[in-house]
Protein backbone atom coordinates (compact mmCIF):
# COMPACT_ATOMS: atom_id res chain seq x y z
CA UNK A 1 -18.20 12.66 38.60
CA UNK A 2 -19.54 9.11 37.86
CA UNK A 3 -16.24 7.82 38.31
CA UNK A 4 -15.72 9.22 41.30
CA UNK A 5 -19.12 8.06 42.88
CA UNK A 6 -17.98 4.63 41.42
CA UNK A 7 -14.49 4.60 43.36
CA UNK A 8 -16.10 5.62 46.53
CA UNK A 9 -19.07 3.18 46.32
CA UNK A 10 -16.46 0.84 45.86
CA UNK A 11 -14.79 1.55 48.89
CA UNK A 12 -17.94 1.59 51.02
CA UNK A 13 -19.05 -2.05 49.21
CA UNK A 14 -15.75 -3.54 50.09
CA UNK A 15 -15.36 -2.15 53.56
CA UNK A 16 -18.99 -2.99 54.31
CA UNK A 17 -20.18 -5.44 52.07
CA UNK A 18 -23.16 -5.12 49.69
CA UNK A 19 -25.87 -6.13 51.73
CA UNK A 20 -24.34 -3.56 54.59
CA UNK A 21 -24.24 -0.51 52.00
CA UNK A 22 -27.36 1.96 51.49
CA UNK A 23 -27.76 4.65 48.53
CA UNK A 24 -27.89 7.40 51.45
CA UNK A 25 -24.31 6.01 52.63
CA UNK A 26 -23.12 6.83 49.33
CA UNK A 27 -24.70 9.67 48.66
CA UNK A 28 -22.94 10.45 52.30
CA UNK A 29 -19.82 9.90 51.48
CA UNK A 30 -19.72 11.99 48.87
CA UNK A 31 -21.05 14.61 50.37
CA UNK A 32 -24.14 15.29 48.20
CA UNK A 33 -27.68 15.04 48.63
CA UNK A 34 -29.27 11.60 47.50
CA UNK A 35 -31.41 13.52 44.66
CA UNK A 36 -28.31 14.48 43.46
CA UNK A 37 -26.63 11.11 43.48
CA UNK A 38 -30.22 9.65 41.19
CA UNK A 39 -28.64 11.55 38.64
CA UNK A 40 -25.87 9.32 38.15
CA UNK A 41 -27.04 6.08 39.78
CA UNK A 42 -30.76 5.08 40.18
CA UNK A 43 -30.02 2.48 42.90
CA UNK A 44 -27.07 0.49 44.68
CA UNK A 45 -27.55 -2.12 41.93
CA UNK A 46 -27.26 -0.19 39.27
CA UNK A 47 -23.77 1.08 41.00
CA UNK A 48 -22.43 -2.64 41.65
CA UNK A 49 -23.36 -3.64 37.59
CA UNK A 50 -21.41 -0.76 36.42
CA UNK A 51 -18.62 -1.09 38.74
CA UNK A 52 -18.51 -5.12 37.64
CA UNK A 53 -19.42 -4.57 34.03
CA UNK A 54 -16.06 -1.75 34.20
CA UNK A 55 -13.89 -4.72 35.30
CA UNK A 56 -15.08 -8.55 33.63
CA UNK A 57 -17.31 -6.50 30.90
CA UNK A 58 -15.00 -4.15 29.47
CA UNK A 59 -12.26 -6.54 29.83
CA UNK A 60 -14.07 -9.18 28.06
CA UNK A 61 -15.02 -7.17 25.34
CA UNK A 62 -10.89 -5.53 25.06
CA UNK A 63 -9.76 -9.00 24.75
CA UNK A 64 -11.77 -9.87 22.10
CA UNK A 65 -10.96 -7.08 20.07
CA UNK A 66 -7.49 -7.50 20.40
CA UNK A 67 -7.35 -11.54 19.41
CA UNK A 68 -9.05 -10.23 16.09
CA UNK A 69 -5.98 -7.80 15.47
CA UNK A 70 -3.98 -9.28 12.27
CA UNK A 71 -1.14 -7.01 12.79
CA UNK A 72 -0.15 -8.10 15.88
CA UNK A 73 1.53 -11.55 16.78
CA UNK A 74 0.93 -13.55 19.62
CA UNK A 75 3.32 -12.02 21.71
CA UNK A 76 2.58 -9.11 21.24
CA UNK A 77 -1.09 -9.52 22.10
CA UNK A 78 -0.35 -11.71 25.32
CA UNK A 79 1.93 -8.47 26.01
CA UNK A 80 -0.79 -5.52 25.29
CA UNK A 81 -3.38 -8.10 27.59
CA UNK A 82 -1.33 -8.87 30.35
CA UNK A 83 0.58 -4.98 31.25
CA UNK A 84 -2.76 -3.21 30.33
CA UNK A 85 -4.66 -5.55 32.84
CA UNK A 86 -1.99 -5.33 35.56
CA UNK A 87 -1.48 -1.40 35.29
CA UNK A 88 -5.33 -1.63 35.75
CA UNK A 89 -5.41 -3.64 38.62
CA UNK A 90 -3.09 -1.47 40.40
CA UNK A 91 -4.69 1.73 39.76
CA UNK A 92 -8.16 0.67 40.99
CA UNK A 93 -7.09 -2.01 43.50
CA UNK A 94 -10.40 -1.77 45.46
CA UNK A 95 -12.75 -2.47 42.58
CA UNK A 96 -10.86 -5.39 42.40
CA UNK A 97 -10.98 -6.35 45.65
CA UNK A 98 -14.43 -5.82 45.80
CA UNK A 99 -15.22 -7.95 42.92
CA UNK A 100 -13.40 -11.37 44.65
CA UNK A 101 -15.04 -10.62 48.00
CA UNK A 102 -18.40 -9.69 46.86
CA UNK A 103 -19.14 -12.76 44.13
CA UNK A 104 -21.16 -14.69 46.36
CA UNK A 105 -23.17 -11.83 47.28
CA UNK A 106 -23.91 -10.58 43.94
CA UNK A 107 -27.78 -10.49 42.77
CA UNK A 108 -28.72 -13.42 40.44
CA UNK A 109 -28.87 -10.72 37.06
CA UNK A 110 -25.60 -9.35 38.37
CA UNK A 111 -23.92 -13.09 38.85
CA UNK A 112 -24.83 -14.36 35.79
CA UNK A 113 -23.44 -11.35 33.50
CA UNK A 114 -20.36 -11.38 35.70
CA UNK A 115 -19.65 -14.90 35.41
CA UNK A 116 -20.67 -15.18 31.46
CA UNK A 117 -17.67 -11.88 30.83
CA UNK A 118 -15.16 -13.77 33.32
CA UNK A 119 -15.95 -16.98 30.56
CA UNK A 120 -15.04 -15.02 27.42
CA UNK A 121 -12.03 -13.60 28.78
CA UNK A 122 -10.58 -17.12 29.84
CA UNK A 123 -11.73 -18.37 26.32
CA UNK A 124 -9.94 -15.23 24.42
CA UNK A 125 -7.07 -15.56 26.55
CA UNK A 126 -7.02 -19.09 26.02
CA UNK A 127 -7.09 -18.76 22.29
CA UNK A 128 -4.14 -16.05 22.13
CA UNK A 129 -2.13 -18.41 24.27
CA UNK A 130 -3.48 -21.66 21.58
CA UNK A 131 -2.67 -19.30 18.50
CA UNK A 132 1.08 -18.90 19.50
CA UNK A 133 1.50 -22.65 20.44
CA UNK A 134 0.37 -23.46 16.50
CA UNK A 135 2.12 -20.27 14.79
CA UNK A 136 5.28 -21.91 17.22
CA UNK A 137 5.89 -18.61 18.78
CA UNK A 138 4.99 -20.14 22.26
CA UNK A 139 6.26 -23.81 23.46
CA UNK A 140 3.36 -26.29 23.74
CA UNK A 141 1.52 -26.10 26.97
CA UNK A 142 -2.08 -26.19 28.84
CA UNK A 143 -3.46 -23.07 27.28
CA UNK A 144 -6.18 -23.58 30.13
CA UNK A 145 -3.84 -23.65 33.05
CA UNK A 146 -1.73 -20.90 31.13
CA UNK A 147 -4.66 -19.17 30.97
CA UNK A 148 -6.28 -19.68 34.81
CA UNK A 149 -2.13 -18.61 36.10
CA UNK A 150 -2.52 -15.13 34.46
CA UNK A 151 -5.72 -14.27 35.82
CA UNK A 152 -4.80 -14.80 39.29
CA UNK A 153 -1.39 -13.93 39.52
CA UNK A 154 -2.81 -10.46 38.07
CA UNK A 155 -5.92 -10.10 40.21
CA UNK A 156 -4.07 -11.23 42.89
CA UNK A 157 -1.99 -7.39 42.47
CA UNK A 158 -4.92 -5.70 44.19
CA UNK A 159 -4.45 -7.55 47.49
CA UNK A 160 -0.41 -7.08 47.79
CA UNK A 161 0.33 -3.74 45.49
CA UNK A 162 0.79 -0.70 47.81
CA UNK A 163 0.66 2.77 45.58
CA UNK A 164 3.36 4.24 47.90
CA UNK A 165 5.87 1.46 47.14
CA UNK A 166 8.76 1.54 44.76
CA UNK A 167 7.54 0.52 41.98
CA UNK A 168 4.93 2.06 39.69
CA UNK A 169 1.94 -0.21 37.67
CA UNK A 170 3.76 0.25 34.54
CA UNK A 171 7.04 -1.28 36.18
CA UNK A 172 4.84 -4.12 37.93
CA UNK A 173 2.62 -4.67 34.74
CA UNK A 174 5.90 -5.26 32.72
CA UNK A 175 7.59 -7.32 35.36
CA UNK A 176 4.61 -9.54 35.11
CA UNK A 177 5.00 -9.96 31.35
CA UNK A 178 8.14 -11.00 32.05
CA UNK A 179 7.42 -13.45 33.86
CA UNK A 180 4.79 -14.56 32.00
CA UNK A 181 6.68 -15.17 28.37
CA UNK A 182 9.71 -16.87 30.28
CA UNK A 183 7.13 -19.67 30.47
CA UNK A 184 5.76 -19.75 27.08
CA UNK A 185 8.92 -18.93 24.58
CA UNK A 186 10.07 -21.94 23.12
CA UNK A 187 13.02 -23.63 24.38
CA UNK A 188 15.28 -21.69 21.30
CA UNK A 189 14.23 -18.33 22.31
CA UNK A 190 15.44 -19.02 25.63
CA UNK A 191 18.60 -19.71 27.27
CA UNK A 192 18.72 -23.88 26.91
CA UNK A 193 20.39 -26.35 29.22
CA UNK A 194 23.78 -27.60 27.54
CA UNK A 195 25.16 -30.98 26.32
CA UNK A 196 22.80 -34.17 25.64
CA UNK A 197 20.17 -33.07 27.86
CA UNK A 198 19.81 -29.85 26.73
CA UNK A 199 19.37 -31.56 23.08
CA UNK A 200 17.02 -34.11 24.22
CA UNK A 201 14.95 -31.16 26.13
CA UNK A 202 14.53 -29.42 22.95
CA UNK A 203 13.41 -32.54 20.62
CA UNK A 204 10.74 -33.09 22.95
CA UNK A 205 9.52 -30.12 22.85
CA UNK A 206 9.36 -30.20 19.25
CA UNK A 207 7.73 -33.12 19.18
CA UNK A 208 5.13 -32.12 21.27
CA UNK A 209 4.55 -29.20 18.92
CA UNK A 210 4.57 -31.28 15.94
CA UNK A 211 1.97 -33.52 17.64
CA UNK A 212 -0.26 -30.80 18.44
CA UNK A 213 0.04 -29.68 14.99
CA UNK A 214 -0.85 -33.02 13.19
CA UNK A 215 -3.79 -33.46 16.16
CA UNK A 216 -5.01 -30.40 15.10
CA UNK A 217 -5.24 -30.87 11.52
CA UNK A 218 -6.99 -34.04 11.71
């Protein structure tokens, strides 16, 4: 049931904004009484910080986990983070779309847990993408433009992805994954140009990698 109240508080917080959106209207749409609704949610904040903490918090704390896993590579972890997100964008598109419209509007406590769960998933995601470029899984890049790309080319799913389309989040989440490693394999692991330049292409990537290497170690 607390689900559900979230989902439709959602709804009524995007469609109306925060500021616009009482307990009773809740309680309204769900057809209950608002006695009954205190027994899930106290108040409209306590609703919003659950409904944010469900998106950056748990997300934070997911990706953190996962960077810890030794039996995973690189890959494999930018894989699990990047189709589990997407699927979960396009299952709960409005939470998501309540989240970029409502940021400005959120109360101070609110704000500042948001924005300190949206840091530690850039910095996990960030390191995943780092950890790859030194094990040489991934070709040397900007892990913090990498990093920034992901985010919104995922978040943006909950403003274009329509559930009645041909495609299902699992397809979309993998599609995006696809895109995603073309970017980062090294030049050997994909599909390199031919003749001199193709040559040239990869010893400068290697030497980019072998630069960040030595930098590293210093």
């Amino acid at each position: 049931m607390s689900n559900t109240v979230l989902e439709k508080a959602a709804v009524l917080f995007a469609e109306r904004g925060f500021a616009g959106t009482s307990l009773r209207d809740v309680a309204e749409a769900m057809g209950m009484t608002r006695p009954a609704l205190y027994y899930y949610f106290d108040s409209k904040e306590t609703l919003l910080r659950e409904l944010v903490r469900g998106i950056t918090g748990v997300g934070s704390q997911e990706l953190r986990k996962l960077r810890e896993r030794t039996d995973l590579t690189s890959a494999e972890k930018l894989h699990t983070v990047v189709t589990a997100t997407a699927a979960r964008v396009a299952e709960s598109p409005v939470r998501f779309r309540l989240l970029e419209r409502s940021e400005a509007d959120l109360p101070p406590a609110i704000l500042e847990e948001h924005n300190a769960s949206k840091g530690r998933i850039l910095d996990e995601l960030r390191g995943i993408i780092a950890d790859g470029v030194r094990s040489g899984e991934f070709r040397p890049v900007n892990e913090r433009v990498v990093a920034f790309s992901i985010i919104g080319m995922i978040n943006w799913i909950a403003w274009w992805y329509n559930p009645e389309g041909p495609n299902t989040p699992e397809e979309i989440a993998e599609e995006m994954y696809s895109l995603v490693s073309r970017g980062l394999l090294r030049a050997e692991d994909r599909t390199p140009a031919k003749g001199i330049a193709g040559a040239v292409a990869l010893l400068r990537e290697d030497l980019t990698h072998l630069e960040r290497l030595i930098a590293a170690g210093d």
